[in-house]
Each structure stands twice: as C-alpha cells, then as structure tokens.
Protein backbone atom coordinates (compact mmCIF):
# COMPACT_ATOMS: atom_id res chain seq x y z
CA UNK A 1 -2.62 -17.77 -1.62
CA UNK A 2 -6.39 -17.14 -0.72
CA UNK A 3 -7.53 -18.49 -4.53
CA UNK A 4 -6.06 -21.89 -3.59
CA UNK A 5 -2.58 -21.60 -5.70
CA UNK A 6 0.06 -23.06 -4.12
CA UNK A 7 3.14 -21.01 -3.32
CA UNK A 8 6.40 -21.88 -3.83
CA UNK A 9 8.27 -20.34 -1.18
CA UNK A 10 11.58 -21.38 -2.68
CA UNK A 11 11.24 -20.13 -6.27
CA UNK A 12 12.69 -17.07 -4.60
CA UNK A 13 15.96 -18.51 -5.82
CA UNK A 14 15.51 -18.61 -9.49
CA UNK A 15 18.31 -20.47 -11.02
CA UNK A 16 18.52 -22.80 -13.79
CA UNK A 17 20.45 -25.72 -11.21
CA UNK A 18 18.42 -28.56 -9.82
CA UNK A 19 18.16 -27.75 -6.13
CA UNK A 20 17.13 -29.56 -3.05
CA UNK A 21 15.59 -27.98 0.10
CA UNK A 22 17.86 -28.62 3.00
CA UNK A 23 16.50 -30.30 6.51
CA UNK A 24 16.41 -27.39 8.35
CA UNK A 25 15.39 -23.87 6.47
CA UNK A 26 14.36 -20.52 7.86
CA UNK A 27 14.36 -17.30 8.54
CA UNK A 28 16.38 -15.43 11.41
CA UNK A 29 17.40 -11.57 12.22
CA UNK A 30 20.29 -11.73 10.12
CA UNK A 31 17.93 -13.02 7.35
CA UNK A 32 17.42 -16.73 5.68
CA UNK A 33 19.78 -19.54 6.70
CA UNK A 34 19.48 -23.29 5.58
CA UNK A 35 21.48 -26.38 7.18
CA UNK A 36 21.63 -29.95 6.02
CA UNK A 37 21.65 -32.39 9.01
CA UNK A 38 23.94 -35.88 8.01
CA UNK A 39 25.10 -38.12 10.62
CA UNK A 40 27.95 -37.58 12.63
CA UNK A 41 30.72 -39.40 10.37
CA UNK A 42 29.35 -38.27 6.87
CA UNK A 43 31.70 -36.43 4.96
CA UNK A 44 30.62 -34.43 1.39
CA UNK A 45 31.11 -37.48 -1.70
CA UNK A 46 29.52 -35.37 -4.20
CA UNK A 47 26.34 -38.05 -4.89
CA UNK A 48 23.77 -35.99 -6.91
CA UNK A 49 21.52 -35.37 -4.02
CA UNK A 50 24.56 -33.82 -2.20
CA UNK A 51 25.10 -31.87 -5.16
CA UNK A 52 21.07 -30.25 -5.07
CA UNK A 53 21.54 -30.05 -1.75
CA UNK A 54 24.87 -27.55 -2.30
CA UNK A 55 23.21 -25.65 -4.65
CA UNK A 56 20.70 -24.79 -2.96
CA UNK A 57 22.74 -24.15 0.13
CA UNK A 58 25.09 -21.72 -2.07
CA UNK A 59 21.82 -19.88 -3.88
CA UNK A 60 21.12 -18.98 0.32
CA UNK A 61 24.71 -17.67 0.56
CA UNK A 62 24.32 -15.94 -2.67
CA UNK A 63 21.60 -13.80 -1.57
CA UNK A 64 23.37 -12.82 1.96
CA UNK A 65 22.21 -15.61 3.74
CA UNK A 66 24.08 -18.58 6.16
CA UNK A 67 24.02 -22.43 5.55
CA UNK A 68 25.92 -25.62 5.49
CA UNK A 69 26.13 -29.50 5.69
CA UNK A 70 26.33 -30.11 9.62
CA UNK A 71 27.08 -33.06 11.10
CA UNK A 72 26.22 -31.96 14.50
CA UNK A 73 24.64 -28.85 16.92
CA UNK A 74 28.02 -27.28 17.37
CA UNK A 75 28.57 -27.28 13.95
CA UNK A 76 24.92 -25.66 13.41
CA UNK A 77 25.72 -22.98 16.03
CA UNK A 78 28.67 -21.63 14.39
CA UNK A 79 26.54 -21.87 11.22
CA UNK A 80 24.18 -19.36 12.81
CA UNK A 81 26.46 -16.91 15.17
C-alpha cells in the first residue's frame, strides 16, 4: 500500500490450513483460478507440499473459483473453459 506495508494478496482466503500458492494464479472473467504445473508423469502422493498446495487449490474452489494439479496445457484448458 502507499505507506510501504506489504499486502498479502492471498490472506483473502482466511483459513486456519497451511496453504501453498500454486505456479500459476490469477484472475479471469469468470473470477480467480489457480493451477499447479507438475511434470507430465506426476501423479497426486499426498507429500505435505502437495497437501498446501490442495488446500489452497480447494480454498479457490470454495469461493467460486477454478483450479487444479495439471500435468499439461490440455489439462489447463479444460481447467479454465
């Protein structure tokens, strides 16, 4: 903000789980969408960071929005239609 405090843009999703920020978050028409980018063989283990990384995907669901793990640009396009 103009005194110099940092802001926090994702403290919009106040919740009490650790969370991670995905690769890829933003803002479209139909409102905010995050995706996590992982190579093209990964498949969900449930290691912690996967685990932040879901939360914070399903807080962006929770309030209306779109998001997922994708493991390539198809997958991110169905994400986002």
């Amino acid at each position: 903000d103009s005194r110099g405090v940092p802001i926090h843009f994702f403290r919009w999703l106040k919740n009490d789980l650790s969370m991670k920020l995905t690769d890829i978050f933003g803002c479209a028409k139909f409102g905010y969408f995050a995706l996590e980018a992982k190579h093209r063989h990964w498949h969900y283990t449930g290691t912690p960071r996967e685990k932040e990384q879901d939360a914070f995907i399903q807080a962006v669901r929770a309030t209306g929005g779109r998001g997922g793990f994708v493991t390539c640009a198809e997958q991110a396009l169905e994400i986002l239609k």
